[in-house]
Protein backbone atom coordinates (compact mmCIF):
# COMPACT_ATOMS: atom_id res chain seq x y z
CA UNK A 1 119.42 121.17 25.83
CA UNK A 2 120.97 121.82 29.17
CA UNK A 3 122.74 125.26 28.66
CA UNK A 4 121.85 128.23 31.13
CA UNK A 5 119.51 129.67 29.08
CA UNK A 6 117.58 126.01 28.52
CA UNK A 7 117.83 125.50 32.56
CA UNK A 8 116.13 128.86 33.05
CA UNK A 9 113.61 128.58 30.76
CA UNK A 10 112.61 125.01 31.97
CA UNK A 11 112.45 126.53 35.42
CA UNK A 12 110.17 129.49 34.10
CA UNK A 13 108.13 126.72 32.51
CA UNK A 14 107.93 124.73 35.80
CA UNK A 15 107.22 127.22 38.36
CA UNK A 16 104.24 128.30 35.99
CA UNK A 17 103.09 124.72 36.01
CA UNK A 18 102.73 124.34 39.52
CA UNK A 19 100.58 127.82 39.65
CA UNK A 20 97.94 126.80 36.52
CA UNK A 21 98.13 122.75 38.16
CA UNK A 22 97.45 124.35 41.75
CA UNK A 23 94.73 126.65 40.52
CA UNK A 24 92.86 124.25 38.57
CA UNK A 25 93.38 121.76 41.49
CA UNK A 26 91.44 123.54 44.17
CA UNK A 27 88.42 124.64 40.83
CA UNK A 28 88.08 121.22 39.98
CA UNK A 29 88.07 119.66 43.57
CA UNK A 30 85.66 122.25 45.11
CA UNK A 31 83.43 121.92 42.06
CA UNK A 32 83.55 118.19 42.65
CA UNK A 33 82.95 118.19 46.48
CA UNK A 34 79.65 120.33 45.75
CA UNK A 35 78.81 117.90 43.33
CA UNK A 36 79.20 115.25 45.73
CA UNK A 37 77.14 117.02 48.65
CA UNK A 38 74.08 117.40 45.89
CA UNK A 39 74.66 114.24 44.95
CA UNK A 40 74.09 112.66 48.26
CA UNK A 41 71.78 115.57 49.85
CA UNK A 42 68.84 113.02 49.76
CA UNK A 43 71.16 109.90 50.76
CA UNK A 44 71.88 110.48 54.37
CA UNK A 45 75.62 109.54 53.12
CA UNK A 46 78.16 110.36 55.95
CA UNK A 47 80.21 113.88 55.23
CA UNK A 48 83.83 112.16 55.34
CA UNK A 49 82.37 109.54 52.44
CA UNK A 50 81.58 112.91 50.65
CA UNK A 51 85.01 113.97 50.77
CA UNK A 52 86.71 110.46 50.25
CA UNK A 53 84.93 110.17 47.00
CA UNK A 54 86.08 114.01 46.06
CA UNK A 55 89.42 112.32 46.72
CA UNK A 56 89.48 109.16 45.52
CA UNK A 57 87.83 111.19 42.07
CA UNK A 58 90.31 114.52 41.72
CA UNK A 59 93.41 112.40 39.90
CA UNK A 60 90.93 111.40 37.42
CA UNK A 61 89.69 114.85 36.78
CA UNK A 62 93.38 116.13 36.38
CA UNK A 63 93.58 113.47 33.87
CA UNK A 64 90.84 115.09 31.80
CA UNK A 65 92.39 118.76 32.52
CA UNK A 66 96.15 118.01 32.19
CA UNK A 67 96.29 119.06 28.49
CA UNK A 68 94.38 122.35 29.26
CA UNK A 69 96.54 123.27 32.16
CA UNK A 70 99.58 122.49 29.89
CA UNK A 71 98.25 124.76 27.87
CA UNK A 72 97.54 128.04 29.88
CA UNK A 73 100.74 126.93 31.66
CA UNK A 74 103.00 127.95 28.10
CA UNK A 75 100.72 130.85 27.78
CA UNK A 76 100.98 132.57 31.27
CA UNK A 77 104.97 131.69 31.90
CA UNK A 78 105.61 133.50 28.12
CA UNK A 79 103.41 136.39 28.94
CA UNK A 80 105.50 136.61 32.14
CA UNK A 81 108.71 136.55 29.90
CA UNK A 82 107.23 139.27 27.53
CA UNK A 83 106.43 141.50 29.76
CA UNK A 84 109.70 141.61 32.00
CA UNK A 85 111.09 142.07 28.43
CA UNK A 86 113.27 138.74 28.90
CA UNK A 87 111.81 137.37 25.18
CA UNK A 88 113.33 140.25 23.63
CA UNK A 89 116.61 139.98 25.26
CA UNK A 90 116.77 136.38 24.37
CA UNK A 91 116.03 137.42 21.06
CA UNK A 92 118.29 139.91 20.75
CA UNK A 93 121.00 137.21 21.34
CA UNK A 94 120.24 135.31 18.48
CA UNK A 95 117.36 133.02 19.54
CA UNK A 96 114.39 132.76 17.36
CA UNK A 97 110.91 131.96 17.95
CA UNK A 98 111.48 128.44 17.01
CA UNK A 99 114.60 128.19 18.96
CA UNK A 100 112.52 129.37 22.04
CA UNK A 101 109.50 126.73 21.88
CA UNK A 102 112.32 123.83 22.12
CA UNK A 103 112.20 124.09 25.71
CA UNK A 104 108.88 124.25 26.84
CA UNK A 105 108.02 121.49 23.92
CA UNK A 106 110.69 118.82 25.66
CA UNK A 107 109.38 120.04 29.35
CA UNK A 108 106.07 119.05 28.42
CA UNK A 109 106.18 116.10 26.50
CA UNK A 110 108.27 114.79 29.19
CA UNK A 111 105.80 115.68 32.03
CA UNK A 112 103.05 113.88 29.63
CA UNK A 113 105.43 111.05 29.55
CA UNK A 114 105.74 110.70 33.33
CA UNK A 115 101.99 111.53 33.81
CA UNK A 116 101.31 107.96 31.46
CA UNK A 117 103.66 105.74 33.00
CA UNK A 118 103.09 106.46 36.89
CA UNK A 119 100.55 108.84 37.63
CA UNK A 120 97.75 107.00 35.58
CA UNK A 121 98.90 103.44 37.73
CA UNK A 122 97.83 106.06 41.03
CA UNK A 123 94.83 107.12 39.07
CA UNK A 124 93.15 103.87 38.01
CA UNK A 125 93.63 102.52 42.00
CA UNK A 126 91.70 105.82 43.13
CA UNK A 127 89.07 105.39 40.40
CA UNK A 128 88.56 102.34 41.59
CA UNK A 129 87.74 103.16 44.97
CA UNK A 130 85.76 105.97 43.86
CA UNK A 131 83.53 103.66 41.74
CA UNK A 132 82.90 101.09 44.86
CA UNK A 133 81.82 104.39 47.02
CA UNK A 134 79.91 105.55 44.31
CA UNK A 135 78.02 102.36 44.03
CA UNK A 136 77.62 101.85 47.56
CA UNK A 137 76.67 105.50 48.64
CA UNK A 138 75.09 107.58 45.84
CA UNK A 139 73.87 104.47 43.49
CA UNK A 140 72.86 102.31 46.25
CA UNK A 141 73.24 99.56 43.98
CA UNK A 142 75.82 96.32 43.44
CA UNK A 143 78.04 95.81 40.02
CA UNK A 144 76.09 93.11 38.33
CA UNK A 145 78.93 92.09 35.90
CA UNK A 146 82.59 91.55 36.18
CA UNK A 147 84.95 90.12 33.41
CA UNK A 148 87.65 87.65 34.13
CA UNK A 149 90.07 85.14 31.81
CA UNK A 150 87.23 82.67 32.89
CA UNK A 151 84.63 84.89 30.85
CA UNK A 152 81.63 87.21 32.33
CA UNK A 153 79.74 86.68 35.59
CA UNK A 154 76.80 88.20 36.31
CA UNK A 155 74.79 88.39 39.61
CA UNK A 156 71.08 87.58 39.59
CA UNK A 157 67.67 87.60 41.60
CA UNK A 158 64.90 85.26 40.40
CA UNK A 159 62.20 85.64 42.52
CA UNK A 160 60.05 83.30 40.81
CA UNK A 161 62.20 80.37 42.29
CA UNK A 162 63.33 82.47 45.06
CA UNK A 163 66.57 82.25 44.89
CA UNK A 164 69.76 84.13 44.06
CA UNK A 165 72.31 82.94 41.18
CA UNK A 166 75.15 83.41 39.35
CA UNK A 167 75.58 83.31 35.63
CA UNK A 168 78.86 82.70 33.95
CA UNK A 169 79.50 82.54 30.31
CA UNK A 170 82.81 82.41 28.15
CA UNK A 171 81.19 83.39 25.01
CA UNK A 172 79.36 87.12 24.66
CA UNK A 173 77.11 88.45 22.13
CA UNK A 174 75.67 91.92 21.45
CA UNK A 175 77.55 92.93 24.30
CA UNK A 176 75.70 90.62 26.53
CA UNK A 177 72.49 90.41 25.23
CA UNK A 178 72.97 86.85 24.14
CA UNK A 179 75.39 84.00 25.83
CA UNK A 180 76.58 81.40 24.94
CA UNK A 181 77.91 77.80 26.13
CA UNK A 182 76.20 79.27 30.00
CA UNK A 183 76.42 78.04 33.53
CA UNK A 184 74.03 79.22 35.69
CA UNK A 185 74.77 78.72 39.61
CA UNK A 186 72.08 78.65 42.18
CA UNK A 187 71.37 79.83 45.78
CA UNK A 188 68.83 79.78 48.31
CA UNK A 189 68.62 82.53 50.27
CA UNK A 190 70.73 81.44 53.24
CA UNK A 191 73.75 81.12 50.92
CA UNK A 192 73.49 77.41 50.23
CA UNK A 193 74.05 75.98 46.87
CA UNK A 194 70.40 74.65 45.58
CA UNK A 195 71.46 73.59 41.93
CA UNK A 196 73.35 74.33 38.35
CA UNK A 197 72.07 74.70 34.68
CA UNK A 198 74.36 74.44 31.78
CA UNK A 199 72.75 75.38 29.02
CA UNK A 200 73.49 75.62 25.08
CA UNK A 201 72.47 79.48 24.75
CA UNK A 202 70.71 82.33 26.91
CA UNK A 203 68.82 85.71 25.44
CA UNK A 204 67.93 88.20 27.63
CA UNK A 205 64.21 89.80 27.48
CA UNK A 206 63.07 92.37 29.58
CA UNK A 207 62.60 90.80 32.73
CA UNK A 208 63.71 87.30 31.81
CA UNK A 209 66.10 85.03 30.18
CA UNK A 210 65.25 82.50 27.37
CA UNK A 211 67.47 79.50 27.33
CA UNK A 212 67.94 76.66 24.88
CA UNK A 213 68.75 73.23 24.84
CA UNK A 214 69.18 73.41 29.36
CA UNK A 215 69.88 70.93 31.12
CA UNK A 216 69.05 71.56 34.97
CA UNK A 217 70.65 69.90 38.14
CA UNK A 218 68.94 69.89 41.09
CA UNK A 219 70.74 69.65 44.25
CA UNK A 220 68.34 66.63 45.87
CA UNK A 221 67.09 65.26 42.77
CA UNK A 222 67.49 64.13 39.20
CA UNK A 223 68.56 66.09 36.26
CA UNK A 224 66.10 67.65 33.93
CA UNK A 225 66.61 68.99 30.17
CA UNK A 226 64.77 71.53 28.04
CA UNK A 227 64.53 72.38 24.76
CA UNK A 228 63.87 76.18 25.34
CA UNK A 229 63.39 77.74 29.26
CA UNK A 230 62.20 80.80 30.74
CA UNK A 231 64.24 82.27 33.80
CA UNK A 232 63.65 84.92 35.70
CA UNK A 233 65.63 87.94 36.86
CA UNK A 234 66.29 91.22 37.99
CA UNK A 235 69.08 91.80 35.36
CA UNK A 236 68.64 94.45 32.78
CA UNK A 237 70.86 94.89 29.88
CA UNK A 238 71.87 98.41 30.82
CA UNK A 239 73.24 96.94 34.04
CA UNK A 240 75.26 94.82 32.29
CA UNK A 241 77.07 97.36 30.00
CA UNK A 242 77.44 100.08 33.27
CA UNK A 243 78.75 97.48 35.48
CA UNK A 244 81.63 96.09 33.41
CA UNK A 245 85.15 97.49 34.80
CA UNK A 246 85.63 100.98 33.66
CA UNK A 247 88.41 102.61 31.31
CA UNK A 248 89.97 104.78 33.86
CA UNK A 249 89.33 101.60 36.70
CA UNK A 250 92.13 99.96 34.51
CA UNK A 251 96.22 101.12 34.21
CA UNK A 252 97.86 101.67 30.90
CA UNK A 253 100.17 98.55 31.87
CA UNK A 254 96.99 96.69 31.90
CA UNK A 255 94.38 97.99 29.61
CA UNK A 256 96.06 96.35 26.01
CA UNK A 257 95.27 92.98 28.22
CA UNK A 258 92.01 93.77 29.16
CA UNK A 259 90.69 95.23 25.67
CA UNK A 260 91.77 91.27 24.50
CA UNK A 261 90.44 90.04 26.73
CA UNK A 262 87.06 91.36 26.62
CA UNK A 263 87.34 91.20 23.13
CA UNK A 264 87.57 87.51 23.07
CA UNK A 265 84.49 87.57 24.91
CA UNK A 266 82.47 88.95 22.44
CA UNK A 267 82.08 92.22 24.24
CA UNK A 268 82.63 95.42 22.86
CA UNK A 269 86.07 97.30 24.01
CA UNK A 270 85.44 100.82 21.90
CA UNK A 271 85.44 102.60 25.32
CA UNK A 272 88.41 101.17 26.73
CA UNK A 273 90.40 101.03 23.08
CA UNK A 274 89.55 105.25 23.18
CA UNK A 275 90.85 105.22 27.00
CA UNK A 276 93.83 103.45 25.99
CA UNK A 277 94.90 105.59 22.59
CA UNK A 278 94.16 108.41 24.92
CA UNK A 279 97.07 107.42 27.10
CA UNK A 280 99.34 106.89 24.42
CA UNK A 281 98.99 109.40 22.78
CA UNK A 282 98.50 111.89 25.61
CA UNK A 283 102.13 113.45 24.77
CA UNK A 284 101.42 114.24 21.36
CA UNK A 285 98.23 116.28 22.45
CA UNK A 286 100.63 118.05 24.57
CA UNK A 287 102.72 119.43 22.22
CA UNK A 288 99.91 120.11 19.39
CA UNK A 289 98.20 122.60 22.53
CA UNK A 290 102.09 123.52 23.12
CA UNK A 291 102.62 124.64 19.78
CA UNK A 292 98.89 126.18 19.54
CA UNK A 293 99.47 128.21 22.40
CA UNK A 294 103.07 129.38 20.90
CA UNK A 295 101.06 130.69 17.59
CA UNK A 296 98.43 132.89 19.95
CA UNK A 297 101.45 134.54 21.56
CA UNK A 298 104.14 134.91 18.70
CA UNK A 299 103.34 138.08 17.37
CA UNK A 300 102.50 139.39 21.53
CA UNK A 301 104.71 142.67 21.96
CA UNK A 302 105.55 143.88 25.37
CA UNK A 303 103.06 146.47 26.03
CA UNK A 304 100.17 144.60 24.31
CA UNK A 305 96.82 144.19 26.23
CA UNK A 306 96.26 140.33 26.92
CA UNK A 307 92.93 140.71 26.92
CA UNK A 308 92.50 139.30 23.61
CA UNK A 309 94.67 136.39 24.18
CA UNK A 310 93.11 135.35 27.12
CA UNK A 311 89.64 135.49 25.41
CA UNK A 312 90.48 133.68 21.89
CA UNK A 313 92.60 130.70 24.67
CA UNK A 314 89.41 130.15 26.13
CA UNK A 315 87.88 130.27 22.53
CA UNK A 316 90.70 127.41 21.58
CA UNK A 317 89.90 125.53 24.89
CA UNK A 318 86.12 125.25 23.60
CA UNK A 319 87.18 124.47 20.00
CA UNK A 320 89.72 121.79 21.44
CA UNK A 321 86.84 120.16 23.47
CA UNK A 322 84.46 119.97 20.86
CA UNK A 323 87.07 118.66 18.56
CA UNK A 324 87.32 115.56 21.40
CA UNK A 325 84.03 115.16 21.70
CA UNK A 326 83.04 115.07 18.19
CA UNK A 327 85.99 112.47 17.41
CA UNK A 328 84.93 110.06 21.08
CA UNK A 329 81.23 110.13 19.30
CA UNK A 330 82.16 109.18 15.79
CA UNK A 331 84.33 106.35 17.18
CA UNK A 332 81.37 105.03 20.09
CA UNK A 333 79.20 104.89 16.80
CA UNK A 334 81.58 102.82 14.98
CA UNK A 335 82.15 105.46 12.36
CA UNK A 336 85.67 105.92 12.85
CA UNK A 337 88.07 103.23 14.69
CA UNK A 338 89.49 104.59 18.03
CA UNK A 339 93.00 105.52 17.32
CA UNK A 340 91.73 107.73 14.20
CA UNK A 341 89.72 109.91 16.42
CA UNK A 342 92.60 110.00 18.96
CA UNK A 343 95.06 111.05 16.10
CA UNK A 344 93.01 113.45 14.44
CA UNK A 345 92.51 115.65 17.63
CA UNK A 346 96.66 116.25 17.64
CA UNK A 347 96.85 116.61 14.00
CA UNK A 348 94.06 118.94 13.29
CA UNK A 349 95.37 121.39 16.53
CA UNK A 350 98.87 121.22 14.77
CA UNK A 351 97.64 122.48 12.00
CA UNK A 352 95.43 125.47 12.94
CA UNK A 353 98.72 126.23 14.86
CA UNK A 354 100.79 125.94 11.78
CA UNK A 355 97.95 128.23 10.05
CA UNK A 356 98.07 131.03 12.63
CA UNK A 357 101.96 131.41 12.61
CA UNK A 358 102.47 131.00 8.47
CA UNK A 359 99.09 132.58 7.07
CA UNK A 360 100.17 136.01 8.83
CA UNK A 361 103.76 136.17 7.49
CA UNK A 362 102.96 134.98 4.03
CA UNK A 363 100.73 137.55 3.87
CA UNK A 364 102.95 140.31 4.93
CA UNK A 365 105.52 139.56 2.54
């Protein structure tokens, strides 16, 4: 694991790494940044908020290209090695193909590893602060929801009453269309505390909330109860789905938690369940798009044009994403749990890469 020839070939692997990481790097951050500036063109948002949410937003888009850049990483560093006919002498001494992927397989299931446990801590902090920008600059908009051990709280206008209030219930259904077992909290519009319903159940409608067996208690007089209520607000059930905490908001150390959490609300956690198989399972990607890359170059001789290999990689690239994306949508639609579509992406790479390198040889026999 640690002879010369392992040392060198881990260093080979490295240093072509760094060049894929730092290429893709300065792609995805300038096509980010121009996102940004159309983004805000009709905003009047300042220029250095532009670039502090292309900041706060690039670990989370290495995130989504680490796999890829693993992947041209192998592909480029064993060109390299073909070509400066260093494969062949490390052939010649014995080494076979199989012998040869060790190396690069440990490297990069080890940089997965370390990517996981403290680059994705770095990434959900960022995220974070790129949400709150994104909110307050480009959406011009507040979160509505938030989720806590205390259950969901969601911030509300009724301008009926004229007031401002704060709902808060520990029990969640269809993903907050209904609550149950409710508190609502009111506020006049000088921040003062006008009054508090507790009510049995709450529906949302567009535009307004139906709720059952209320009672209300006002701040200056008696209390009041209702068999069925009609209460205003801005909320619409869209905002309270797109302003719960998101996936990549959350760290792996803390996402298992959360996904309890919110599932003992009532609330859905598919999104955050796929974020968090994602994470786990990251390294095993790796080395399925490790060992797919090792079948396109196998049979690569020294003098051969790499045309071809550069155009069936991308090929892969688009047959890997469509893979993910096929598997995320199967799972969101409750057709497939989570950690299936996260297992099948690995498994189904492995074996087009098992394909490539036996099909050929069987063949030729």
């Amino acid at each position: 694991m640690f002879s010369k020839i392992n040392l060198y070939l881990y260093k080979n692997y490295i240093n072509g790494f760094i060049i894929v990481l730092l290429i893709f790097s300065l792609l995805t951050f300038t096509g980010d940044l121009i996102e940004n500036f159309r983004k805000a063109a009709t905003k009047d948002v300042p220029t250095d908020v532009i670039f502090e949410l292309s900041i706060y937003n690039f670990p989370s888009l290495i995130y989504d290209t680490i796999p890829i850049i693993i992947f041209f990483s192998y592909i480029l560093t064993t060109v390299k090695l073909i070509r400066t006919s260093e494969y062949t002498v490390l052939k010649s001494s014995g080494m076979t193909n199989n012998t040869l992927l060790i190396s690069p397989s440990i490297l990069f299931f080890v940089i997965a590893i370390l990517f996981v446990l403290t680059i994705n801590p770095l990434i959900a902090i960022f995220h974070s602060k790129y949400d709150e920008l994104n909110y307050t600059y480009i959406k011009k908009t507040d979160k509505f929801a938030s989720i806590s051990k205390n259950g969901i709280w969601l911030k509300q206008e009724n301008y009926k009453k004229n007031v401002s209030s704060i709902l808060n219930s520990k029990n969640i259904e269809k993903e907050g269309e209904i609550l149950n077992n409710f508190m609502i909290l009111e506020y006049n519009q000088k921040g003062s505390f006008t009054g508090r319903l507790n009510g049995k159940k709450a529906k949302l409608e567009n535009g307004y909330w139906i709720l059952y067996e209320v009672i209300e208690y006002p701040r200056y007089s008696d209390s009041n109860f209702h068999k069925k209520l009609i209460y205003n607000t801005t909320i619409k059930y869209q905002d309270i789905s797109n302003s719960l905490i998101s996936p990549e908001n959350i760290s792996i150390y803390q996402l298992n938690d959360f996904i309890n959490l919110i599932e003992k609300l009532g609330y859905s956690a598919i999104d955050h369940k796929l974020q968090y198989y994602s994470l786990i399972l990251l390294p095993f990607l790796i080395l399925s798009l490790v060992f797919l890359a090792n079948s396109l170059t196998i049979r690569l001789n020294h003098n051969d044009k790499i045309t071809i290999l550069l155009t069936i990689s991308i090929c892969t690239i688009f047959i890997y994403y469509f893979l993910s994306n096929l598997f995320n949508a199967l799972s969101l639609s409750a057709q497939i749990n989570p950690l299936t579509s996260k297992l099948s992406v690995p498994i189904i790479l492995s074996i087009i890469s098992w394909l490539i390198t036996v099909v050929p040889m069987k063949l030729n026999k």
